[in-house]
PDB file of N, CA and C in Angstrom:
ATOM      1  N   UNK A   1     -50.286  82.325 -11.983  1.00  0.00           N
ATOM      2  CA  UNK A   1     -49.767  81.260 -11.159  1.00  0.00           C
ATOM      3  C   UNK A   1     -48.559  81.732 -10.364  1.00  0.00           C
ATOM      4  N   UNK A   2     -47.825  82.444 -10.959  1.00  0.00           N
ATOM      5  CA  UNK A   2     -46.774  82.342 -10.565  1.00  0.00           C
ATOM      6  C   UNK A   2     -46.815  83.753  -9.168  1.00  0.00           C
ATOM      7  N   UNK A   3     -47.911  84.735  -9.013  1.00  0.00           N
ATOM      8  CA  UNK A   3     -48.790  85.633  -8.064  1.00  0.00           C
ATOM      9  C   UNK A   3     -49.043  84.615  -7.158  1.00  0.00           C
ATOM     10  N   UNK A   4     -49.553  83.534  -7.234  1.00  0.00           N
ATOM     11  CA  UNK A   4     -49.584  82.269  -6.270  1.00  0.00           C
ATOM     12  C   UNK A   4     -48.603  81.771  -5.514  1.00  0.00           C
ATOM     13  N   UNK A   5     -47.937  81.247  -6.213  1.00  0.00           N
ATOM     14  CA  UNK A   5     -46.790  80.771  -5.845  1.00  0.00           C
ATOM     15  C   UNK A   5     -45.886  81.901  -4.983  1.00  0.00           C
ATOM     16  N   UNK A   6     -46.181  83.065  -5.436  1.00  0.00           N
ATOM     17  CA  UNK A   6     -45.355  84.384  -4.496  1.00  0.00           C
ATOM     18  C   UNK A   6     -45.837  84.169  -3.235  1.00  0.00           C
ATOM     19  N   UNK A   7     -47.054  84.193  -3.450  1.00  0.00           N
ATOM     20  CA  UNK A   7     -48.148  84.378  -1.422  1.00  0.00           C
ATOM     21  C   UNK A   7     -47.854  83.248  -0.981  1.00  0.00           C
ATOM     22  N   UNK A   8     -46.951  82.370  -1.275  1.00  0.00           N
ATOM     23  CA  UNK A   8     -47.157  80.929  -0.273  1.00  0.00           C
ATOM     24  C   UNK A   8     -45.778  80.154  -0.833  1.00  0.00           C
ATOM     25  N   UNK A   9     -44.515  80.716  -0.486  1.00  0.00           N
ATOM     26  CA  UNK A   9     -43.679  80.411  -0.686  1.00  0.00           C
ATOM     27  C   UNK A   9     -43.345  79.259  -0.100  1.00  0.00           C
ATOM     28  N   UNK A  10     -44.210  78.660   1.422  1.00  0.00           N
ATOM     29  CA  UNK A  10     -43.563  78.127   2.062  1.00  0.00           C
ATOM     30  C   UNK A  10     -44.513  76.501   1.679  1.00  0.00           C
ATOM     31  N   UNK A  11     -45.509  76.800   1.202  1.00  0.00           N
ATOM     32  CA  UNK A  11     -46.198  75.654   0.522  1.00  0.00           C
ATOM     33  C   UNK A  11     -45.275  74.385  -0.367  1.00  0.00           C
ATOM     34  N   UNK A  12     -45.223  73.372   0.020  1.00  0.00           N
ATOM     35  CA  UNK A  12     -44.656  72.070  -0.928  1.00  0.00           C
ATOM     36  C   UNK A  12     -45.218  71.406  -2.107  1.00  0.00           C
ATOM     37  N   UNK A  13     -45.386  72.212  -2.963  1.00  0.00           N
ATOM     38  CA  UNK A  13     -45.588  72.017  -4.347  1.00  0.00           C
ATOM     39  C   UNK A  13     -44.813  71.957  -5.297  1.00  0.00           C
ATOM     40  N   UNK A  14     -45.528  70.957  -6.265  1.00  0.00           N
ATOM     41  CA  UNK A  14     -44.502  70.988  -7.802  1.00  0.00           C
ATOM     42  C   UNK A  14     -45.849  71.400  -8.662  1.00  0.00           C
ATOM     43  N   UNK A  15     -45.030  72.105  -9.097  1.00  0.00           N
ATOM     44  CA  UNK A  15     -45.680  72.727 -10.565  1.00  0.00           C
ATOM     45  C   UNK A  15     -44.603  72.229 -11.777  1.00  0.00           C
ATOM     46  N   UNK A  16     -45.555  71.555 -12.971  1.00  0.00           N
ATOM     47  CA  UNK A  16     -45.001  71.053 -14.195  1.00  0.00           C
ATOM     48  C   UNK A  16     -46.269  71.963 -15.416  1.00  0.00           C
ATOM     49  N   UNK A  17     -44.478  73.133 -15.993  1.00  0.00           N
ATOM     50  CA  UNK A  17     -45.558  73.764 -16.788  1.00  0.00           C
ATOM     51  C   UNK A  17     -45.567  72.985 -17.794  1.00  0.00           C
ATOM     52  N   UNK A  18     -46.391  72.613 -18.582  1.00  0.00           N
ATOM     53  CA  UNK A  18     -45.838  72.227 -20.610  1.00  0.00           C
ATOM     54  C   UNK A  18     -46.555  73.179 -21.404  1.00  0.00           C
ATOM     55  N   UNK A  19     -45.267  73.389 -21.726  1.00  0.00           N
ATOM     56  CA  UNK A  19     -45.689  74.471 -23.372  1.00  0.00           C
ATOM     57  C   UNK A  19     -45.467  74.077 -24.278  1.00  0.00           C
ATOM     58  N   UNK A  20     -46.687  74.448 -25.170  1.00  0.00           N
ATOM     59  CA  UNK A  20     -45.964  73.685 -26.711  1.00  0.00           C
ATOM     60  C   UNK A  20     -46.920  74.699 -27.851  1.00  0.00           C
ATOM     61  N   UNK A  21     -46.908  74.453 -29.216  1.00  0.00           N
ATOM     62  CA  UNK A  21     -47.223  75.165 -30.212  1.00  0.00           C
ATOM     63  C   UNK A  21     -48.645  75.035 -30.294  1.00  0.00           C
ATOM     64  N   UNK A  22     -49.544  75.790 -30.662  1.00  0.00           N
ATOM     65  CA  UNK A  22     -51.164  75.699 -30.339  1.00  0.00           C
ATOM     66  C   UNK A  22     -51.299  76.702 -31.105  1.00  0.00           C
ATOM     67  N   UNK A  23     -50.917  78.191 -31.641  1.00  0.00           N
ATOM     68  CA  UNK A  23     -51.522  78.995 -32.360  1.00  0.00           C
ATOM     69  C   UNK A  23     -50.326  79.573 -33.113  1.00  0.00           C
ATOM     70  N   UNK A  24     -49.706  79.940 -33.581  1.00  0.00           N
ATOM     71  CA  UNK A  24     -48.863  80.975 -34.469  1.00  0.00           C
ATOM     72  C   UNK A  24     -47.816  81.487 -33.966  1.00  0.00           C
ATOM     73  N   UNK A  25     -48.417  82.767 -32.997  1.00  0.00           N
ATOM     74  CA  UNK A  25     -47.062  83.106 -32.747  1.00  0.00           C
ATOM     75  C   UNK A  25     -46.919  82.163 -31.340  1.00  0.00           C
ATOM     76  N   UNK A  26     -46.854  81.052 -30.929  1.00  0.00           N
ATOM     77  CA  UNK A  26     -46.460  79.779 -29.844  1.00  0.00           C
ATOM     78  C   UNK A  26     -45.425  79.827 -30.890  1.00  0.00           C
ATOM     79  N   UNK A  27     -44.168  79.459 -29.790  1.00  0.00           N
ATOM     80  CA  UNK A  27     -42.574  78.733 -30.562  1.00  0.00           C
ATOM     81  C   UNK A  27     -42.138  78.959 -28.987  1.00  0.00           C
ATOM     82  N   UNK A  28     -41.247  78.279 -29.470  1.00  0.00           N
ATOM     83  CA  UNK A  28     -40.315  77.743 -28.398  1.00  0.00           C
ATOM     84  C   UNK A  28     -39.124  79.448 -27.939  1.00  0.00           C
ATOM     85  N   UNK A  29     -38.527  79.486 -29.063  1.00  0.00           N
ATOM     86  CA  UNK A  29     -37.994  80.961 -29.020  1.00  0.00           C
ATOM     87  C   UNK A  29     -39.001  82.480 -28.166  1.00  0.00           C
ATOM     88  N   UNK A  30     -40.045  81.798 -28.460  1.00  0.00           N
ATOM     89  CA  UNK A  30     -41.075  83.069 -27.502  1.00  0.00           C
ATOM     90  C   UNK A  30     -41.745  82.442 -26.418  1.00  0.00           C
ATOM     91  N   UNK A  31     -40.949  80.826 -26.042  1.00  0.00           N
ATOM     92  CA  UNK A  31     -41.510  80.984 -24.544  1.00  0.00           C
ATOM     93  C   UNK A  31     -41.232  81.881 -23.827  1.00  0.00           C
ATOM     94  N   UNK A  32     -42.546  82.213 -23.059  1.00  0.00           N
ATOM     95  CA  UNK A  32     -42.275  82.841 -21.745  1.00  0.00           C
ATOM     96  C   UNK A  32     -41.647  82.939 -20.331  1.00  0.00           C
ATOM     97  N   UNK A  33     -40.106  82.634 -20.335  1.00  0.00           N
ATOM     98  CA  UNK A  33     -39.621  81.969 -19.456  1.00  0.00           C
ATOM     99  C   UNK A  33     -39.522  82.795 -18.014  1.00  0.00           C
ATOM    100  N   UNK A  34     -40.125  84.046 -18.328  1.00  0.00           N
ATOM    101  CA  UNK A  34     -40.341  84.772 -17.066  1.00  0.00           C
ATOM    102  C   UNK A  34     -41.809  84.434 -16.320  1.00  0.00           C
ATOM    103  N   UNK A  35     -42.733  83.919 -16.932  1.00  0.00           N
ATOM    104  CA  UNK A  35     -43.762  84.060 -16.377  1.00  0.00           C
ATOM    105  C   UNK A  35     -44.237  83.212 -15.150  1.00  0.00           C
ATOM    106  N   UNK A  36     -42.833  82.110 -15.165  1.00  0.00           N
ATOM    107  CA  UNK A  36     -43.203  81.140 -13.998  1.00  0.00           C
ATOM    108  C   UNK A  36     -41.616  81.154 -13.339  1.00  0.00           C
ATOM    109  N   UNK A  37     -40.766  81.313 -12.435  1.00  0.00           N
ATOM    110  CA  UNK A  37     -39.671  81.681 -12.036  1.00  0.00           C
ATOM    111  C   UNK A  37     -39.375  81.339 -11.142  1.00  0.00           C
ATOM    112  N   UNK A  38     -40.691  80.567 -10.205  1.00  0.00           N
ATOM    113  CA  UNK A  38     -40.027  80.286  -9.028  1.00  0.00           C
ATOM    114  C   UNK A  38     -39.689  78.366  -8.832  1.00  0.00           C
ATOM    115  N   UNK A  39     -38.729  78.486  -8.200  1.00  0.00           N
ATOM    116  CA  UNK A  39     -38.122  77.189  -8.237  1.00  0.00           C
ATOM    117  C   UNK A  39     -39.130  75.768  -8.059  1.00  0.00           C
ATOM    118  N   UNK A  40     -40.327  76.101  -8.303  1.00  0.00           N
ATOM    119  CA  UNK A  40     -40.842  74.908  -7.367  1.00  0.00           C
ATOM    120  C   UNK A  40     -42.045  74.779  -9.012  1.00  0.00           C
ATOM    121  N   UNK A  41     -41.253  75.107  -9.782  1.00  0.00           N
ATOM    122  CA  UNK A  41     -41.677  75.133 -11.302  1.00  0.00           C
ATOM    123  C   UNK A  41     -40.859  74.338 -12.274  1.00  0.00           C
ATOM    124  N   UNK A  42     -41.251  73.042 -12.934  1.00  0.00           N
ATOM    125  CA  UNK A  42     -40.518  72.656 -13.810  1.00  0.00           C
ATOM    126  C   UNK A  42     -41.240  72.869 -14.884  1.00  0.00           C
ATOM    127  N   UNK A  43     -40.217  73.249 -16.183  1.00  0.00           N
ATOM    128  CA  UNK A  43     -41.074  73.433 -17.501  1.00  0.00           C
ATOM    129  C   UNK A  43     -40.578  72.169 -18.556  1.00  0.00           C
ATOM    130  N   UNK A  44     -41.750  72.014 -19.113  1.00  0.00           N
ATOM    131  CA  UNK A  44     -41.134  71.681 -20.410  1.00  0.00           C
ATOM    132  C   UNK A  44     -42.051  72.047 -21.744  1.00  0.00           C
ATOM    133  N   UNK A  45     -40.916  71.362 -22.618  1.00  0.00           N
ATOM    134  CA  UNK A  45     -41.044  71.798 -24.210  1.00  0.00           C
ATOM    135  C   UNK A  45     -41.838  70.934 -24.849  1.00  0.00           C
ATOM    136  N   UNK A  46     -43.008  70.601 -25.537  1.00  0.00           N
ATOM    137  CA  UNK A  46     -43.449  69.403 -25.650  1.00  0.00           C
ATOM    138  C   UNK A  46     -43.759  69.735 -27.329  1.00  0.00           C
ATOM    139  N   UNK A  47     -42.535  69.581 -27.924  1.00  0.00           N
ATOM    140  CA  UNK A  47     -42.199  70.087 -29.599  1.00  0.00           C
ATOM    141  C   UNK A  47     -43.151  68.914 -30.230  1.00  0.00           C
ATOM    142  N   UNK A  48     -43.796  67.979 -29.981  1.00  0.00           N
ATOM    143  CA  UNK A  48     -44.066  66.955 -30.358  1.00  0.00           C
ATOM    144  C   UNK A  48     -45.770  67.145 -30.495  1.00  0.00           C
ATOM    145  N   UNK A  49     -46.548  67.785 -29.517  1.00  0.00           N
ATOM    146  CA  UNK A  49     -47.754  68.376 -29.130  1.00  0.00           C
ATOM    147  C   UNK A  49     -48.459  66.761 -28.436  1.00  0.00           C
ATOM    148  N   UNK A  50     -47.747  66.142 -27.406  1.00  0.00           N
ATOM    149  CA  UNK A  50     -48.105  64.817 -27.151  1.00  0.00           C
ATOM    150  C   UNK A  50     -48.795  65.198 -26.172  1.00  0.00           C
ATOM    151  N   UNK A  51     -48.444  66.350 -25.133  1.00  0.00           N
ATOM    152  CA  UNK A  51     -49.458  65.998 -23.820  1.00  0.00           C
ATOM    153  C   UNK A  51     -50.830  66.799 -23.985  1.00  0.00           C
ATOM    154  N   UNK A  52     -51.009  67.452 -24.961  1.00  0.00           N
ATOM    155  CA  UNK A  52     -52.457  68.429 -25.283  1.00  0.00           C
ATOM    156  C   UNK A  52     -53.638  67.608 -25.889  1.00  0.00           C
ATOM    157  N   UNK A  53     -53.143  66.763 -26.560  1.00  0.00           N
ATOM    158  CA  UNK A  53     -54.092  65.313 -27.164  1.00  0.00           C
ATOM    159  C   UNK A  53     -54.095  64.414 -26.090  1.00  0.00           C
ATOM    160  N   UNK A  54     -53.321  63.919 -25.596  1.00  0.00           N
ATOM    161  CA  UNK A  54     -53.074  62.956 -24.487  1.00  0.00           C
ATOM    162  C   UNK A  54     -53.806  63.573 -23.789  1.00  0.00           C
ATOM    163  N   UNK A  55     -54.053  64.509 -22.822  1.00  0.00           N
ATOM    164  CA  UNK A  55     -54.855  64.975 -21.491  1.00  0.00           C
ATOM    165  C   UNK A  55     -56.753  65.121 -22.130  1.00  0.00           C
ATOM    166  N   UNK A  56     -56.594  65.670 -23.303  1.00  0.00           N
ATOM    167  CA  UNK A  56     -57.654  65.727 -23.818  1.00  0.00           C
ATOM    168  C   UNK A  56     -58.687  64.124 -23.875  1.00  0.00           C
ATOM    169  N   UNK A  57     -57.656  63.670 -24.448  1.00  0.00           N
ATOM    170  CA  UNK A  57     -58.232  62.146 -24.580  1.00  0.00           C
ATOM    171  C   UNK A  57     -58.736  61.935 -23.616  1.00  0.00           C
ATOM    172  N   UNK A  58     -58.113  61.666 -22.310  1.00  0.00           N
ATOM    173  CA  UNK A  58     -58.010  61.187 -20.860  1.00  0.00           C
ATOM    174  C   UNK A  58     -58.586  62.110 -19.813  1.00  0.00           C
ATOM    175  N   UNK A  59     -58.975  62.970 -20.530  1.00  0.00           N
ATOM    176  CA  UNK A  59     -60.119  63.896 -19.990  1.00  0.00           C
ATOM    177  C   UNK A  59     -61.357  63.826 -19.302  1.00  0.00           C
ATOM    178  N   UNK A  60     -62.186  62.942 -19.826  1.00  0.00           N
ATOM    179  CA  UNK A  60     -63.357  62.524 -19.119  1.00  0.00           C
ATOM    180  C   UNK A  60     -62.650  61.498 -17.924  1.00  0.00           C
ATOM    181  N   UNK A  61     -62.116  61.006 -17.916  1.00  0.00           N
ATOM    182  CA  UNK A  61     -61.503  59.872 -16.871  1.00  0.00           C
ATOM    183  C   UNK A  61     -61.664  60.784 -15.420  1.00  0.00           C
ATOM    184  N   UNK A  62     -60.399  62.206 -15.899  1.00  0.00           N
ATOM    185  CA  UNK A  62     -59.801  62.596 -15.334  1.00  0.00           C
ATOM    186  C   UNK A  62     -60.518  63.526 -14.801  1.00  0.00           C
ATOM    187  N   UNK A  63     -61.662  64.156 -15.327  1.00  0.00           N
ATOM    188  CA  UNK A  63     -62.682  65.095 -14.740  1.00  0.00           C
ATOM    189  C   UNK A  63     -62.554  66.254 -15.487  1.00  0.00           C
ATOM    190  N   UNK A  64     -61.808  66.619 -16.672  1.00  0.00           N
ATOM    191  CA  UNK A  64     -61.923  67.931 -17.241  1.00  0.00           C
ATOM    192  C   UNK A  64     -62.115  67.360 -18.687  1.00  0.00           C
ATOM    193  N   UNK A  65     -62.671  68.368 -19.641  1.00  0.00           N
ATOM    194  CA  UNK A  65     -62.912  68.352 -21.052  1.00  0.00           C
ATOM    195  C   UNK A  65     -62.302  69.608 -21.501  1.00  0.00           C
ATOM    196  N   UNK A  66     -61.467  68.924 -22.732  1.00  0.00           N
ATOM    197  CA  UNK A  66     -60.901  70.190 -23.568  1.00  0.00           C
ATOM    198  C   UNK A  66     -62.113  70.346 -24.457  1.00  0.00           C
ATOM    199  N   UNK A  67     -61.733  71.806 -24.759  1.00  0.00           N
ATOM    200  CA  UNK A  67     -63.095  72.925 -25.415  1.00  0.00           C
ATOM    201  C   UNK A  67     -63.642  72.116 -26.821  1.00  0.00           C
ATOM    202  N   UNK A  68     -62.366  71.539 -27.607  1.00  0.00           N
ATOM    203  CA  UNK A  68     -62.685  71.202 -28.839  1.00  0.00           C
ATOM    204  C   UNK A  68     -62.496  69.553 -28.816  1.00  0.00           C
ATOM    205  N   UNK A  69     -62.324  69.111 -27.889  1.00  0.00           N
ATOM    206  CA  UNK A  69     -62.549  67.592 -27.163  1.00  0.00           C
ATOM    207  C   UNK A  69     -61.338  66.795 -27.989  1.00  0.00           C
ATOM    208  N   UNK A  70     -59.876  67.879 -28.976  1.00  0.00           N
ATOM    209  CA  UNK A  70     -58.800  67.470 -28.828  1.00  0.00           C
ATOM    210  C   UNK A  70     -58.005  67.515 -28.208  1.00  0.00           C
ATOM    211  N   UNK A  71     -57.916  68.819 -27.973  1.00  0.00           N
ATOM    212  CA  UNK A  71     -56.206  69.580 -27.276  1.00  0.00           C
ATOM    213  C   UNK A  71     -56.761  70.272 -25.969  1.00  0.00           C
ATOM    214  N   UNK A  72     -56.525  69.791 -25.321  1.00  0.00           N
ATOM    215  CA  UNK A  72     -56.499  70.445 -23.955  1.00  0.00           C
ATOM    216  C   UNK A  72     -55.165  71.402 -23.248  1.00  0.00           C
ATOM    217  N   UNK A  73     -55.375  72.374 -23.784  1.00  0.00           N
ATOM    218  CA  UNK A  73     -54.552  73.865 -23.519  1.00  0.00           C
ATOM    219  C   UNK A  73     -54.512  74.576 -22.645  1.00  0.00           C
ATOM    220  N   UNK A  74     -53.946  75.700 -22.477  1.00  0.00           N
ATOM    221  CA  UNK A  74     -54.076  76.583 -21.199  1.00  0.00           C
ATOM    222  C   UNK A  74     -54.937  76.289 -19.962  1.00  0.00           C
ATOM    223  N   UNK A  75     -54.551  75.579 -19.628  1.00  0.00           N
ATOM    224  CA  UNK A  75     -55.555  75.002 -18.340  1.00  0.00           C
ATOM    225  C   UNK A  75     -54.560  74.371 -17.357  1.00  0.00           C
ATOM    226  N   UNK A  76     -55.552  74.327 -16.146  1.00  0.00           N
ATOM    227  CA  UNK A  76     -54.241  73.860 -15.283  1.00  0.00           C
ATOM    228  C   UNK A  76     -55.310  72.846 -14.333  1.00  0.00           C
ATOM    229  N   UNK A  77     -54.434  71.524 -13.814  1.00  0.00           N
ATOM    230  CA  UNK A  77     -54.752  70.305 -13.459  1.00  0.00           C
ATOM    231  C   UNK A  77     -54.179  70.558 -12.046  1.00  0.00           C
ATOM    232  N   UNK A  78     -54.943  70.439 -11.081  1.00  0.00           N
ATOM    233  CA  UNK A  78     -53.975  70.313  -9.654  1.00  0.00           C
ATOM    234  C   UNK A  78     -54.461  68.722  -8.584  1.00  0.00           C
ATOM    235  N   UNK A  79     -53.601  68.434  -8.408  1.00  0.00           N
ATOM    236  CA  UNK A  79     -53.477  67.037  -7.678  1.00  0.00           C
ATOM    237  C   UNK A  79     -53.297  66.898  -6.454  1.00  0.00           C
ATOM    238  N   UNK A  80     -53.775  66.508  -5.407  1.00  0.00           N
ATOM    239  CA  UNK A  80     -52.866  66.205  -4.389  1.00  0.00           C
ATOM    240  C   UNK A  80     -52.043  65.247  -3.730  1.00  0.00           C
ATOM    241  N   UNK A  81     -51.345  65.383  -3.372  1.00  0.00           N
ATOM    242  CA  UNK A  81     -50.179  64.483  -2.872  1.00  0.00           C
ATOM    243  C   UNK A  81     -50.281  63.096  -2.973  1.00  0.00           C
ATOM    244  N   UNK A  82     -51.430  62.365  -2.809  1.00  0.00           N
ATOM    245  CA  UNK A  82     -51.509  61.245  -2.545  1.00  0.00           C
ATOM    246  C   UNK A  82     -52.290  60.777  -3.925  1.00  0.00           C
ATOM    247  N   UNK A  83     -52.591  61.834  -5.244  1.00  0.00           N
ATOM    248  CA  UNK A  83     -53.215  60.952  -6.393  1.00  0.00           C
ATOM    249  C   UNK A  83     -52.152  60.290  -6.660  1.00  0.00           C
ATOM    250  N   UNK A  84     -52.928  59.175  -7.753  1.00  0.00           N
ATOM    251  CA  UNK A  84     -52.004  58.134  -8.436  1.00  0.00           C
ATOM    252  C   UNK A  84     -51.862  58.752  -9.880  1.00  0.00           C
ATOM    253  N   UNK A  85     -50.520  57.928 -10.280  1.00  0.00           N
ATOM    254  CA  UNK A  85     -51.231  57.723 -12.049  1.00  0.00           C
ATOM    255  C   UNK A  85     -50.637  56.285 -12.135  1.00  0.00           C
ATOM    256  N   UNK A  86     -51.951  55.855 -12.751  1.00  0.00           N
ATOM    257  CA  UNK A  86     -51.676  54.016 -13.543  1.00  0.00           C
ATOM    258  C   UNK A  86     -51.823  54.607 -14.831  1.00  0.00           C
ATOM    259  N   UNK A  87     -52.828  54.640 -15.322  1.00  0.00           N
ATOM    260  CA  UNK A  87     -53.778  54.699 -16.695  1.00  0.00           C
ATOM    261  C   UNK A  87     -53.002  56.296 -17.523  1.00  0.00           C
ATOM    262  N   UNK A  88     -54.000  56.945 -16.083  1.00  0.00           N
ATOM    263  CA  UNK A  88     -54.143  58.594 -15.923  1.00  0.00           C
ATOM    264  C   UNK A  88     -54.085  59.484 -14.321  1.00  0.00           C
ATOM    265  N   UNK A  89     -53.266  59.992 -14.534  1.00  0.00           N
ATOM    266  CA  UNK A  89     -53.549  60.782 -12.845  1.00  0.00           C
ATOM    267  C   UNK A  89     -54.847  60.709 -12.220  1.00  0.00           C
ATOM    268  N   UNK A  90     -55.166  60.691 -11.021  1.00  0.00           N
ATOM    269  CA  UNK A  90     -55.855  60.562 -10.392  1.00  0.00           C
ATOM    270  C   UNK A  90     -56.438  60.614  -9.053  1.00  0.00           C
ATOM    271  N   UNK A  91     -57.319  61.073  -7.905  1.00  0.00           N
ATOM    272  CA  UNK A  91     -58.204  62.293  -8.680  1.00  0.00           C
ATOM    273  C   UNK A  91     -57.541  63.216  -8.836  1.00  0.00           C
ATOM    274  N   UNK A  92     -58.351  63.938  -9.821  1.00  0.00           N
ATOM    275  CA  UNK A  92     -58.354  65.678  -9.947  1.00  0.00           C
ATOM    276  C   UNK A  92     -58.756  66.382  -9.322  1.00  0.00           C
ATOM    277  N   UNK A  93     -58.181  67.411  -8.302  1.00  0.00           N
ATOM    278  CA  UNK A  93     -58.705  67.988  -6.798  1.00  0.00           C
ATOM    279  C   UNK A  93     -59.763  69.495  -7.911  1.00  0.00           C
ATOM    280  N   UNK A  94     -58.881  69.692  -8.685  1.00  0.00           N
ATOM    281  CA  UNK A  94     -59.291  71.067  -9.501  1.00  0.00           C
ATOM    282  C   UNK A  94     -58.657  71.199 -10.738  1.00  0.00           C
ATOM    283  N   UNK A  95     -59.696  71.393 -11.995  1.00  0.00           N
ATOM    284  CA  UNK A  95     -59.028  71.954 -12.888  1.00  0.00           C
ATOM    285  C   UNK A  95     -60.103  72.329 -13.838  1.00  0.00           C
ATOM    286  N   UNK A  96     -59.248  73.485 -14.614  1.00  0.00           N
ATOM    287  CA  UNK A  96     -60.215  74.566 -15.680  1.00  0.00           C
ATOM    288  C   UNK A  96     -59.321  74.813 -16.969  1.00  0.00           C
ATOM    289  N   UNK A  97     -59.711  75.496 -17.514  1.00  0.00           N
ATOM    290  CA  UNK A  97     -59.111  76.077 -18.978  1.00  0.00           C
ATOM    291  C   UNK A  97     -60.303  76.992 -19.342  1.00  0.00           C
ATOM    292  N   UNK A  98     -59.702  78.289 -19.898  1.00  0.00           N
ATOM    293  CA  UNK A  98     -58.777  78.567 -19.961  1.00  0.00           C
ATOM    294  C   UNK A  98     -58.106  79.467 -18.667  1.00  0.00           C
ATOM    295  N   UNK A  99     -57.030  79.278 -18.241  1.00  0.00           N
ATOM    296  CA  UNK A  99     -56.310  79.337 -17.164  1.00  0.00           C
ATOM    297  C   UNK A  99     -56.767  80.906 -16.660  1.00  0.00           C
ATOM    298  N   UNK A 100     -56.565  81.588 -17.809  1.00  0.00           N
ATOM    299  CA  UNK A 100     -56.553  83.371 -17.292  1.00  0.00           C
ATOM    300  C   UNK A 100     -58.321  83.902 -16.970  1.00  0.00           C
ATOM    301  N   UNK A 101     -59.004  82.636 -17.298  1.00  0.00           N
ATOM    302  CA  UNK A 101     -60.576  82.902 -16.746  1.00  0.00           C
ATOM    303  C   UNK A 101     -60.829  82.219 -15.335  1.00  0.00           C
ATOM    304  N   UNK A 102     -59.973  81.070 -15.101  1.00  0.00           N
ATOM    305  CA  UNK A 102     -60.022  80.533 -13.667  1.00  0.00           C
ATOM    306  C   UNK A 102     -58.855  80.947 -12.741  1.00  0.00           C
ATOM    307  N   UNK A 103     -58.397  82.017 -12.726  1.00  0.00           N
ATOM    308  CA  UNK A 103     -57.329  82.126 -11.590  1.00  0.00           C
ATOM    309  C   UNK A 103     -57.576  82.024  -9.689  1.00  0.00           C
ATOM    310  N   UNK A 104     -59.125  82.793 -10.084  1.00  0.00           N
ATOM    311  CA  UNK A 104     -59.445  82.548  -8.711  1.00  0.00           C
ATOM    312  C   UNK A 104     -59.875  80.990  -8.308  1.00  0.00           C
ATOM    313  N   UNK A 105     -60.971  80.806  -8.902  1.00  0.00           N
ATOM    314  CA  UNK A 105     -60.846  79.121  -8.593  1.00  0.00           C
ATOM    315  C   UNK A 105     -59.485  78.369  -8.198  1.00  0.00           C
ATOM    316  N   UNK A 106     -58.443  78.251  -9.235  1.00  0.00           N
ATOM    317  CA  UNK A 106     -57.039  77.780  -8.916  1.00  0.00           C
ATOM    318  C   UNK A 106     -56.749  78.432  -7.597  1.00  0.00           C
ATOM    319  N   UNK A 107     -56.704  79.698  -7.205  1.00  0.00           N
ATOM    320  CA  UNK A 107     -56.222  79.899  -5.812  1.00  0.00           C
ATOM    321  C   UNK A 107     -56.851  79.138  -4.484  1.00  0.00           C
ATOM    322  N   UNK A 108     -58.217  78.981  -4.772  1.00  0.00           N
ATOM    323  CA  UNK A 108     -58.729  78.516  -3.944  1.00  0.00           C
ATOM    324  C   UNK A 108     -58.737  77.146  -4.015  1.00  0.00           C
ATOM    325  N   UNK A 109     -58.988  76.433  -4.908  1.00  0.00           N
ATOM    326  CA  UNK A 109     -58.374  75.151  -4.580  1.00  0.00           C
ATOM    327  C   UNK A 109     -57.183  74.650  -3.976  1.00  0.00           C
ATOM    328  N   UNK A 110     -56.258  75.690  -4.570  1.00  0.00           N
ATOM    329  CA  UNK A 110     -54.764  75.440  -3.967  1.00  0.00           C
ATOM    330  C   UNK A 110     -54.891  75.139  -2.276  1.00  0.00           C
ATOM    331  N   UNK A 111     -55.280  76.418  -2.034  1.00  0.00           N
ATOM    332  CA  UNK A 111     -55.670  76.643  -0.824  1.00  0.00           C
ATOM    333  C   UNK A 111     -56.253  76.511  -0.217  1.00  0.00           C
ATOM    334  N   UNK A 112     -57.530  75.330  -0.573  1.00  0.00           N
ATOM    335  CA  UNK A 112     -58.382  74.623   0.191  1.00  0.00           C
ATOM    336  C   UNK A 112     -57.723  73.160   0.577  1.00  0.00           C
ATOM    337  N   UNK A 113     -56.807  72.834  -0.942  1.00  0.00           N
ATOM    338  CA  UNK A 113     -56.276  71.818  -0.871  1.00  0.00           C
ATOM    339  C   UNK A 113     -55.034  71.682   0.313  1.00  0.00           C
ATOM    340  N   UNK A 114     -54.269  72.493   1.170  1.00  0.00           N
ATOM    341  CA  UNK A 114     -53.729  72.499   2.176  1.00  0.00           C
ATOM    342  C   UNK A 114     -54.443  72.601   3.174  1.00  0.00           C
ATOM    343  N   UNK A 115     -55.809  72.907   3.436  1.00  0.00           N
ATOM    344  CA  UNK A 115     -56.679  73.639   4.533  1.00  0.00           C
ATOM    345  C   UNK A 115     -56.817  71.752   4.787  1.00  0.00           C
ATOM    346  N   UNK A 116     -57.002  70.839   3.939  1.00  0.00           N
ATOM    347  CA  UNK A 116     -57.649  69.854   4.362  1.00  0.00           C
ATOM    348  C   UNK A 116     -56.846  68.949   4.786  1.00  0.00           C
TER     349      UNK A 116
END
């Protein structure tokens, strides 16, 4: 993502990462706070594991399914400007999991999603 965000600096996006605990070595002490750096990135800590069940749940609504139809993880949701959220965000222009198998897709949505 953050190879993305380099090629198109001038693009008006928010990116909201959430990280939270999902396998072992996940902790907060070994976030990766280099891996997303550029300003147009907010992170958070979600010590609680509320938004990985939550998105999962709200998944079919929303157009994606987590793998084990709890936790919806490494994946990334992209919106455009004008979705809502009442319920649940809405629509979903693009989204996949796990993130490091869809990078190209994500680019191109990104980037279809300004083309239009």
């Amino acid at each position: 993502m953050q190879v993305l965000l380099n090629k198109n600096p001038e693009k008006d996006i928010v990116v909201y990462a959430i990280w939270f605990k999902v396998i072992n070595s996940d902790s907060r002490s070994a976030w990766p706070s280099l891996l997303l750096t550029d300003d147009r990135v907010t992170h958070f800590w979600d010590e609680k594991l509320i938004a990985g069940p939550w998105f999962a749940g709200w998944g079919p609504y929303i157009g994606i399914q987590a793998s084990d139809g709890y936790l919806l993880w490494d994946a990334f949701l992209l919106f455009s400007r004008t979705a809502t959220w009442e319920k649940y965000p809405q629509p979903l222009w693009s989204g996949a999991a796990p993130v490091v198998y869809w990078i190209e897709s994500l680019e191109q949505s990104f980037l279809a999603l300004y083309e239009q």
